[in-house]
C-alpha atoms as a PDB file:
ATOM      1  CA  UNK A   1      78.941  80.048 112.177  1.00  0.00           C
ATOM      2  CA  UNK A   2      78.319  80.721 108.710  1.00  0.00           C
ATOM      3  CA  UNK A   3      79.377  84.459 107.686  1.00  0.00           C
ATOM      4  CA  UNK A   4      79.174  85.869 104.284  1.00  0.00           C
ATOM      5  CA  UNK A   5      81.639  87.663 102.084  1.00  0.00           C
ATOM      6  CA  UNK A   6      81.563  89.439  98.652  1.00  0.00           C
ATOM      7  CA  UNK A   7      84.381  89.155  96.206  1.00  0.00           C
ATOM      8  CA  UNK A   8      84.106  91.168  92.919  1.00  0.00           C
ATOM      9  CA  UNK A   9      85.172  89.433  89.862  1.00  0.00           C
ATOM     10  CA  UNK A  10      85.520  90.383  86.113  1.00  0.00           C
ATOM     11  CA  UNK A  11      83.280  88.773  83.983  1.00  0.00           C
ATOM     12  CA  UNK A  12      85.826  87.080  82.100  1.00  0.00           C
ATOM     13  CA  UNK A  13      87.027  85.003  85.612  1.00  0.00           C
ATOM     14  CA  UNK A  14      83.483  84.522  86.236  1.00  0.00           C
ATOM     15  CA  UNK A  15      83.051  82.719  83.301  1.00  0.00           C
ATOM     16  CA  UNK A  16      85.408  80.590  83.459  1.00  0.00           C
ATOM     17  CA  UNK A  17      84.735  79.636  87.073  1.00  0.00           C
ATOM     18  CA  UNK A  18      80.729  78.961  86.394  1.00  0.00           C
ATOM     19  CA  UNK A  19      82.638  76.670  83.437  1.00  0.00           C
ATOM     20  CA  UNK A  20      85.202  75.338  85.289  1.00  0.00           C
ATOM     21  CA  UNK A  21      82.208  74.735  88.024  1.00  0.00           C
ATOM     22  CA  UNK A  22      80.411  73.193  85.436  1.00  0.00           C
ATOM     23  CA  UNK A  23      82.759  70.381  84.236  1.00  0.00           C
ATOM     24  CA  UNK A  24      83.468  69.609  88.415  1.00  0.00           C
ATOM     25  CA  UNK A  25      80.358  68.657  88.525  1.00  0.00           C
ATOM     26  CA  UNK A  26      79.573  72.040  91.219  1.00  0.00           C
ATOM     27  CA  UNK A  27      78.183  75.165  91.408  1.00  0.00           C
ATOM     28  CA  UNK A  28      80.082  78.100  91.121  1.00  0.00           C
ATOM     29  CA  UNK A  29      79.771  79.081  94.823  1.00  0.00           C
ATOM     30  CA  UNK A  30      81.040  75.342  95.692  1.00  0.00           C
ATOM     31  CA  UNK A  31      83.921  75.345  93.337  1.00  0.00           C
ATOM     32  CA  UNK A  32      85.121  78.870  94.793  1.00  0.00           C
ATOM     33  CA  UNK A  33      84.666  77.541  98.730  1.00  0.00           C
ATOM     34  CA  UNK A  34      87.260  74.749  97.385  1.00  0.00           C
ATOM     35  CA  UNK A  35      89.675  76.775  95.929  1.00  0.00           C
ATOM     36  CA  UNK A  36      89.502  79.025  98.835  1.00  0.00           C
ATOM     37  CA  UNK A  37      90.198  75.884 100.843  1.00  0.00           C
ATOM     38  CA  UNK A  38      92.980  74.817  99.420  1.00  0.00           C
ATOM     39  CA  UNK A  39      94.875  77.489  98.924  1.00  0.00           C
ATOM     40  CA  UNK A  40      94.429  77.848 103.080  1.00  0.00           C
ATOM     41  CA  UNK A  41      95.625  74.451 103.359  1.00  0.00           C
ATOM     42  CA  UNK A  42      98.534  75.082 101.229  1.00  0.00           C
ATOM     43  CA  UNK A  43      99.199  78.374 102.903  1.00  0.00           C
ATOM     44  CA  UNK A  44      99.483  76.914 106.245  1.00  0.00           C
ATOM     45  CA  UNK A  45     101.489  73.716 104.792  1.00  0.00           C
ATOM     46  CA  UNK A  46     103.723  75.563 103.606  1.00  0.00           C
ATOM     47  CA  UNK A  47     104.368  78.198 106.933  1.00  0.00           C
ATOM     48  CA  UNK A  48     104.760  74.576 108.313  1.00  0.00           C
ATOM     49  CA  UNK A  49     107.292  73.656 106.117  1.00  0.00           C
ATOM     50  CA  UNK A  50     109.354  76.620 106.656  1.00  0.00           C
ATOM     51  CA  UNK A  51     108.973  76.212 110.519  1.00  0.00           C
ATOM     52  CA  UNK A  52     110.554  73.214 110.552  1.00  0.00           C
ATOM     53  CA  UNK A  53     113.010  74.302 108.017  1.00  0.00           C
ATOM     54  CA  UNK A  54     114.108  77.317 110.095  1.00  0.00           C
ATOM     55  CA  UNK A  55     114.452  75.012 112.508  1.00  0.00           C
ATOM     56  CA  UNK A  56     116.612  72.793 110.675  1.00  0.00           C
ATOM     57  CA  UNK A  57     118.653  75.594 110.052  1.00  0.00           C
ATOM     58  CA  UNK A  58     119.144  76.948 113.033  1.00  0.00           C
ATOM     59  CA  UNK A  59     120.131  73.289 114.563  1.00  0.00           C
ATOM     60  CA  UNK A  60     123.221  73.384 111.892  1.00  0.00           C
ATOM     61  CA  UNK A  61     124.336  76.551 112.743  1.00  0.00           C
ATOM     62  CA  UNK A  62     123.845  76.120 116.647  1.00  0.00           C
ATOM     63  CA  UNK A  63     125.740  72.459 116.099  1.00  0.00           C
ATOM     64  CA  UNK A  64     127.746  72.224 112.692  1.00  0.00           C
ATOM     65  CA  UNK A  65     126.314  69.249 112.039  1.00  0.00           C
ATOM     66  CA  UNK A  66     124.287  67.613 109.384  1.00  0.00           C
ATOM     67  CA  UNK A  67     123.544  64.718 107.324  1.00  0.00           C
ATOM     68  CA  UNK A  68     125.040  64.145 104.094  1.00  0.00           C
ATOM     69  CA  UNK A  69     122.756  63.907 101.155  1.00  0.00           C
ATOM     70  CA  UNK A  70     124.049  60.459  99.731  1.00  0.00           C
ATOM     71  CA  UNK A  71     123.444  59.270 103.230  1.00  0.00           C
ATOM     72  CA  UNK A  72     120.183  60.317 103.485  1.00  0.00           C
ATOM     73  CA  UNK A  73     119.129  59.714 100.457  1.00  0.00           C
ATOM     74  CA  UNK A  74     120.419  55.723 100.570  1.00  0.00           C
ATOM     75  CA  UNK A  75     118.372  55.159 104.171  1.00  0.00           C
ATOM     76  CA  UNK A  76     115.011  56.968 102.653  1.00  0.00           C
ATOM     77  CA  UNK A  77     115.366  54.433  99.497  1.00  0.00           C
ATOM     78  CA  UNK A  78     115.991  51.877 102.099  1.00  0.00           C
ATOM     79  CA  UNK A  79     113.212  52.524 103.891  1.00  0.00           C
ATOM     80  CA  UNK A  80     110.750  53.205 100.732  1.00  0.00           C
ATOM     81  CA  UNK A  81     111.917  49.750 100.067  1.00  0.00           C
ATOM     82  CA  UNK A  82     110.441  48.575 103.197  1.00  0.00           C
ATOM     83  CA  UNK A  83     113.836  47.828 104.748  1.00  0.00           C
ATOM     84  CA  UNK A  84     114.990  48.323 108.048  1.00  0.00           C
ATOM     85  CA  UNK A  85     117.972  50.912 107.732  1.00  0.00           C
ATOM     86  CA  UNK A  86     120.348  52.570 109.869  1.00  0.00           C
ATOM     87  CA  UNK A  87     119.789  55.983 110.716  1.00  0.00           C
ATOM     88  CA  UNK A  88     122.207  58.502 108.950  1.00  0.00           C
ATOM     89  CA  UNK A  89     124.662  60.148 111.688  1.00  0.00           C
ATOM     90  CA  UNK A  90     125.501  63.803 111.824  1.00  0.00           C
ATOM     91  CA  UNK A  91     128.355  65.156 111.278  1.00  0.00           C
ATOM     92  CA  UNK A  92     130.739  68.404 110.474  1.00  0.00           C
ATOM     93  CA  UNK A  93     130.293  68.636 106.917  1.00  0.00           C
ATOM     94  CA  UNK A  94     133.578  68.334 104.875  1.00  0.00           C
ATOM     95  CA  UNK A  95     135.073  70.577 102.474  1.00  0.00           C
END
């Protein structure tokens, strides 16, 4: 269902979005449903990003364990590489 909805703009942003519009190759309604778009997307990426950060979080203070960085960061290069790499293992951070 298609509803509609009125923004007010200055004249100044308007212009620039009917140019902006123009060099996209869209009209100025089309350009505006995309930006709209993605800054949904990226809205909602980011709550989802968070999520599982909070998450994260909450497993290392419920377990006092984590994964050291220079671990982690060897098995993802590893693995960008294509390589088969073991897993980093948790443990109680040292001081």
């Amino acid at each position: 269902m298609t509803m509609t909805t009125t923004i007010r703009i200055d004249g100044d942003l308007k212009a620039r979005v009917a140019a902006a519009a123009e060099r996209a190759g869209k009209t100025a309604h089309a350009f505006m449903l995309d930006a709209i778009a993605r800054m949904v997307e990226q809205v909602e990426l980011d709550e989802a990003f968070h999520r599982v950060a909070d998450a994260r979080w909450a497993n290392l203070l419920a377990t006092g364990t984590t994964v050291p960085w220079e671990d982690a960061k060897t098995w993802l290069a590893a693995r960008a590489r294509g390589e088969r790499a073991r897993r980093p293992v948790a443990r109680k951070p040292t001081r």
